[in-house]
N, C-alpha and C. Protein backbone atom coordinates (compact mmCIF):
# COMPACT_ATOMS: atom_id res chain seq x y z
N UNK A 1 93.81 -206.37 3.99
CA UNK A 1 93.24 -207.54 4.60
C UNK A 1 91.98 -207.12 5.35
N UNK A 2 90.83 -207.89 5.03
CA UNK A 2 89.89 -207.26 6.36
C UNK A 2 89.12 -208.10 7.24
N UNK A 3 88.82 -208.18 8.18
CA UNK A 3 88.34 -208.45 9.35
C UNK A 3 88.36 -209.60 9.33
N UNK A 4 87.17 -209.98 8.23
CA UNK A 4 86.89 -211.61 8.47
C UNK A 4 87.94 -212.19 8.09
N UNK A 5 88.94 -212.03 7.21
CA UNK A 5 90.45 -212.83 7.18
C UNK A 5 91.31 -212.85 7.97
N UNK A 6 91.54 -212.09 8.65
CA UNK A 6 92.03 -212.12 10.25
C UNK A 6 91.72 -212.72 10.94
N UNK A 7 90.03 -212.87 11.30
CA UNK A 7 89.26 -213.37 11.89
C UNK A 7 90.10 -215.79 11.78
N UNK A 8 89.60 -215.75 10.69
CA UNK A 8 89.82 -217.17 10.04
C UNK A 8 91.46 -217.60 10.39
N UNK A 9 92.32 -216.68 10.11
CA UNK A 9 93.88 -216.80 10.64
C UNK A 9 93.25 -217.11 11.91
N UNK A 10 93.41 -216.54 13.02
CA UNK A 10 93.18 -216.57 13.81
C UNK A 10 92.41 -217.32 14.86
N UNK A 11 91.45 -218.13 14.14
CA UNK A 11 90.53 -219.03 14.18
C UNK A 11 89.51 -218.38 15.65
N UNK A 12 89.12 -217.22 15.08
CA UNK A 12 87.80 -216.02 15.94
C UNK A 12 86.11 -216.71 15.55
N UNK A 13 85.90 -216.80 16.04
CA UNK A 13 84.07 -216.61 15.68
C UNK A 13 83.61 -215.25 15.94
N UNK A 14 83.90 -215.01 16.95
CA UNK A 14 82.76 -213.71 17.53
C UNK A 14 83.80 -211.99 16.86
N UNK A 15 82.91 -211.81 16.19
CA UNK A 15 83.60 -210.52 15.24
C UNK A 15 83.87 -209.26 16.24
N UNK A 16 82.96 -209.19 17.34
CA UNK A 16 83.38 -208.05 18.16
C UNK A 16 84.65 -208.33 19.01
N UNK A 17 84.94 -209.38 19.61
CA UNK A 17 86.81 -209.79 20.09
C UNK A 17 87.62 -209.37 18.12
N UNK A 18 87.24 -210.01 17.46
CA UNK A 18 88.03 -209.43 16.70
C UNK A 18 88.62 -207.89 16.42
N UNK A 19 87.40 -207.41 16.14
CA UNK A 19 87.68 -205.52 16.00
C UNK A 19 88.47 -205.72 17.34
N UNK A 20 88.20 -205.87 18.72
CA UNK A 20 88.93 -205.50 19.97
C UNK A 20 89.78 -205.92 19.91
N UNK A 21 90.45 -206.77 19.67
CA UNK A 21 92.07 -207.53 19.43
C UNK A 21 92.43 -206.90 18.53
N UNK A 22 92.03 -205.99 16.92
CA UNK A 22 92.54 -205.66 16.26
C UNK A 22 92.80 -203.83 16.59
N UNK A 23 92.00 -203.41 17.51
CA UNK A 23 91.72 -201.97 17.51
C UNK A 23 92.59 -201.89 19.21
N UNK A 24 93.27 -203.27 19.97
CA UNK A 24 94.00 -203.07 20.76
C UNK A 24 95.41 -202.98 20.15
N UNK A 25 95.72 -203.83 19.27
CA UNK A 25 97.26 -204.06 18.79
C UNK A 25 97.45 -202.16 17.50
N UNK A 26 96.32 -201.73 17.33
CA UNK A 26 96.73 -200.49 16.96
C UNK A 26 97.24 -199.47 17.77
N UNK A 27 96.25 -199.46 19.31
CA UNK A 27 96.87 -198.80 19.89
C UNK A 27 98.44 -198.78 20.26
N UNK A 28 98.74 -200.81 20.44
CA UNK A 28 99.87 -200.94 21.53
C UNK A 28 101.19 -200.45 20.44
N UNK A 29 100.83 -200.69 18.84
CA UNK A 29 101.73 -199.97 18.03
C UNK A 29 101.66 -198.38 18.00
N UNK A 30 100.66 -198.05 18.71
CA UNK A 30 100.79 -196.56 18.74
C UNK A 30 102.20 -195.90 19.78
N UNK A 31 101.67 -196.21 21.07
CA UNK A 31 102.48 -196.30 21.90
C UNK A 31 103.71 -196.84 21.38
N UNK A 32 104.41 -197.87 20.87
CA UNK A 32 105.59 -197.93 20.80
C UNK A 32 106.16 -196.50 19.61
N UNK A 33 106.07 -196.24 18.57
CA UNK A 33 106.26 -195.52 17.76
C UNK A 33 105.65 -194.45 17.71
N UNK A 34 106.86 -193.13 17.60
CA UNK A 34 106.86 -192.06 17.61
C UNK A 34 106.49 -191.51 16.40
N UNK A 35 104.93 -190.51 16.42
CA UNK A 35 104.28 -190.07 15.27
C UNK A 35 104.74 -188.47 15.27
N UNK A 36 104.11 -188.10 14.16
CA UNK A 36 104.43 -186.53 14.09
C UNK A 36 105.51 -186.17 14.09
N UNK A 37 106.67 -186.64 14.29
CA UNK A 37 108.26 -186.15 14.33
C UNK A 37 108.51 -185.78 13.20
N UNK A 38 109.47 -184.16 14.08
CA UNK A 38 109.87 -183.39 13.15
C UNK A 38 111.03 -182.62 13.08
N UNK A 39 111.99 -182.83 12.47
CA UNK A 39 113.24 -182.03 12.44
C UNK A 39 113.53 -180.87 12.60
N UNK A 40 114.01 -180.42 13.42
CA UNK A 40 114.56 -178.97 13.42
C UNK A 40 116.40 -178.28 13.42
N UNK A 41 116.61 -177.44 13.09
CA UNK A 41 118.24 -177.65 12.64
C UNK A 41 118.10 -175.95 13.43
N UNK A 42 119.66 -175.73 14.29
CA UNK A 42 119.45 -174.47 14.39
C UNK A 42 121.14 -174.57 14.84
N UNK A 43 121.63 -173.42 14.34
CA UNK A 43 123.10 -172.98 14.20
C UNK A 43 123.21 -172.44 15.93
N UNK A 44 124.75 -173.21 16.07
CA UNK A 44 125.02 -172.44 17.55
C UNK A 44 126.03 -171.07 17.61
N UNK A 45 125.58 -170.46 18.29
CA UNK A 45 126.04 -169.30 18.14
C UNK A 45 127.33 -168.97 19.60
N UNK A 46 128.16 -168.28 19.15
CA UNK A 46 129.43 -168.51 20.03
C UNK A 46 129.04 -167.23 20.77
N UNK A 47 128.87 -167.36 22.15
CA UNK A 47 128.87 -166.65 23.35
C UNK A 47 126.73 -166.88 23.71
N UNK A 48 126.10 -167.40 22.55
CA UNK A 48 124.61 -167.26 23.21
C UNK A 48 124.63 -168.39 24.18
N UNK A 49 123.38 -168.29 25.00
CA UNK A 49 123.23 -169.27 25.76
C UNK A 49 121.94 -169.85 25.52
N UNK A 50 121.48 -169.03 25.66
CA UNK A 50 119.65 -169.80 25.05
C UNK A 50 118.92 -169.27 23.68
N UNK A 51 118.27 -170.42 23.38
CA UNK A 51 118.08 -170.29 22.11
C UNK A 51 116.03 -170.93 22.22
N UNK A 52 115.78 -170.04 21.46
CA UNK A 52 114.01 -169.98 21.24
C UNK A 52 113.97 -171.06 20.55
N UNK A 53 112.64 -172.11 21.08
CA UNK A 53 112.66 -173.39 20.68
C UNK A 53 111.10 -172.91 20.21
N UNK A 54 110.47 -173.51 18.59
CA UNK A 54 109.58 -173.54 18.37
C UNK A 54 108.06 -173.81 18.59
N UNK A 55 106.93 -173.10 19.08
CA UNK A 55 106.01 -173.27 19.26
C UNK A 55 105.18 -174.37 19.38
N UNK A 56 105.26 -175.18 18.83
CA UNK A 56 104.70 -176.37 18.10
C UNK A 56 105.35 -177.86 19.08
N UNK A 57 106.87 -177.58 19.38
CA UNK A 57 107.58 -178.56 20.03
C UNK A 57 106.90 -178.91 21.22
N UNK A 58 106.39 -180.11 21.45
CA UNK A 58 105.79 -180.85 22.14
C UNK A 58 106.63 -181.62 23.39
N UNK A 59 107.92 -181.83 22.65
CA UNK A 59 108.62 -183.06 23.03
C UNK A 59 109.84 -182.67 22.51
N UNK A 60 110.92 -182.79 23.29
CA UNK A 60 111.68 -182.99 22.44
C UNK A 60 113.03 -184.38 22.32
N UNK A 61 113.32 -185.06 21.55
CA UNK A 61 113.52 -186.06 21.59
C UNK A 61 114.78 -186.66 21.62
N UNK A 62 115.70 -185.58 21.22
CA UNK A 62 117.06 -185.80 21.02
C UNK A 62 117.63 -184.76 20.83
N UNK A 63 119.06 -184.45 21.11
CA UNK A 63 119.60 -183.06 20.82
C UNK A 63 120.83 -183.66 20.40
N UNK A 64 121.45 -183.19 19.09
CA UNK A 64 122.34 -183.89 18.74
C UNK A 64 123.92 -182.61 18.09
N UNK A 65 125.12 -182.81 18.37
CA UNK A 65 125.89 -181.85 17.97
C UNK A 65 127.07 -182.43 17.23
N UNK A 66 127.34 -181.75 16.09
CA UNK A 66 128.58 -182.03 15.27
C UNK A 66 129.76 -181.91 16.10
N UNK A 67 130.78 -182.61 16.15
CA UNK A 67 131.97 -182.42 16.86
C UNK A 67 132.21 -182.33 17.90
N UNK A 68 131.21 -183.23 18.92
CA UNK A 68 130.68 -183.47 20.03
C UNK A 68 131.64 -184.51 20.46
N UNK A 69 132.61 -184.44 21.96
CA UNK A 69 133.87 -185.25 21.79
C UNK A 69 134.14 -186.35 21.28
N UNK A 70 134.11 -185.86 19.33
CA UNK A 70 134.93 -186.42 18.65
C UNK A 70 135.37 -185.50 17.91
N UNK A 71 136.37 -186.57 17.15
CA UNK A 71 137.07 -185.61 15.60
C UNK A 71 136.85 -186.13 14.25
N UNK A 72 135.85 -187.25 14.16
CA UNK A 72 135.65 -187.20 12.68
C UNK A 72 134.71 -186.68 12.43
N UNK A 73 133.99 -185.05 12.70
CA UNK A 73 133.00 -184.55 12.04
C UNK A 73 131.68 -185.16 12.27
N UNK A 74 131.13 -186.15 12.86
CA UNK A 74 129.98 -186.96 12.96
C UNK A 74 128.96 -185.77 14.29
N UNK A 75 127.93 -186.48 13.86
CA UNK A 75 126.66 -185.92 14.94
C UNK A 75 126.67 -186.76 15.72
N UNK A 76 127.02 -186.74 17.42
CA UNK A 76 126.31 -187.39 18.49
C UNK A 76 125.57 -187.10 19.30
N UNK A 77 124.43 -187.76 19.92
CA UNK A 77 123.62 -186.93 20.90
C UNK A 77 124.28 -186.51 21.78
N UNK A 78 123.71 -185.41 22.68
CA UNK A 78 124.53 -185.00 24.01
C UNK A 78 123.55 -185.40 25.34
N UNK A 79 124.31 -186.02 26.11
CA UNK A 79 123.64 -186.77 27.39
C UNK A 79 122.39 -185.25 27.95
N UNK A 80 121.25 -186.44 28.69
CA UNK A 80 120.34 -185.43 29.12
C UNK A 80 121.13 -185.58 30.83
N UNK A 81 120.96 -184.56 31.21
CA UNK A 81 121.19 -184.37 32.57
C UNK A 81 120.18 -184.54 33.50
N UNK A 82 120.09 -185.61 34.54
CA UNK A 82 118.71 -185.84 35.63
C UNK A 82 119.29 -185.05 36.70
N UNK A 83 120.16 -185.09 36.81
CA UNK A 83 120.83 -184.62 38.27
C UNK A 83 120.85 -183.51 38.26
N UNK A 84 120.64 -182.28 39.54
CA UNK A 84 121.64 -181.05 39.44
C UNK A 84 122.68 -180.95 38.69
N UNK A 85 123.00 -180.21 38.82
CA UNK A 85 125.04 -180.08 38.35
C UNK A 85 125.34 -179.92 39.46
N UNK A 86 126.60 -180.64 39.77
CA UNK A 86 127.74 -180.54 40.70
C UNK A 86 128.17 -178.83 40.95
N UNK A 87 128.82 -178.05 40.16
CA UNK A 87 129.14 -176.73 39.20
C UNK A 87 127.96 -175.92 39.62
N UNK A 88 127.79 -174.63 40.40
CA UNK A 88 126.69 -173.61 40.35
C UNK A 88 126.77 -173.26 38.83
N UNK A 89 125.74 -172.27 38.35
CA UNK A 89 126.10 -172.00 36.90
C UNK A 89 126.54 -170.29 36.90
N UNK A 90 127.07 -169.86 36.71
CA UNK A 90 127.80 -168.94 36.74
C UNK A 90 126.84 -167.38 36.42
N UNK A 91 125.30 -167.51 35.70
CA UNK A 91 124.51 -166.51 35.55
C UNK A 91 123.11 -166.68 37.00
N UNK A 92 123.71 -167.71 37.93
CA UNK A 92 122.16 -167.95 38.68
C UNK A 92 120.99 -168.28 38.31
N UNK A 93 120.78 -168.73 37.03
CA UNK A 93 119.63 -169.55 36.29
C UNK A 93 119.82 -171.15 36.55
């Protein structure tokens, strides 16, 4: 679709509010939706505690674990924590 048909929907005369109404609603869809996302998969290992997160990770958006209190095998996220912990942690980190 381009400009001037927008324009006519819209019932615009002045073509520069157009581009600006059209080059605002790109941004405001920018902001809602998350670009560049990218999967990463990494095996947990029994007794590690920290694990090297990739270079590149900006953000990260969700952390999700198999058999996470449930029992049918499914992936659920695991809550982010805002608070301290109640619990010191047992290495002083």
């Amino acid at each position: 679709m381009k400009i001037d048909e927008i324009m006519e929907r819209c019932a615009l005369k002045h073509t520069g509010r157009g581009i600006a109404y059209i080059k605002d609603a790109l941004n405001e869809m920018n902001y809602l939706s998350e670009t560049h996302v990218k999967t990463a998969r990494m095996d947990i290992k029994s007794g590690k505690r920290f694990y090297e997160l990739p270079n590149e990770a900006v953000k990260i958006t969700d952390i999700r674990c198999k058999n996470h209190n449930n029992a049918d095998n499914s992936y659920q996220s695991i809550p982010r924590s805002i608070y301290k912990p109640e619990t010191e942690d047992s290495d002083g980190i």
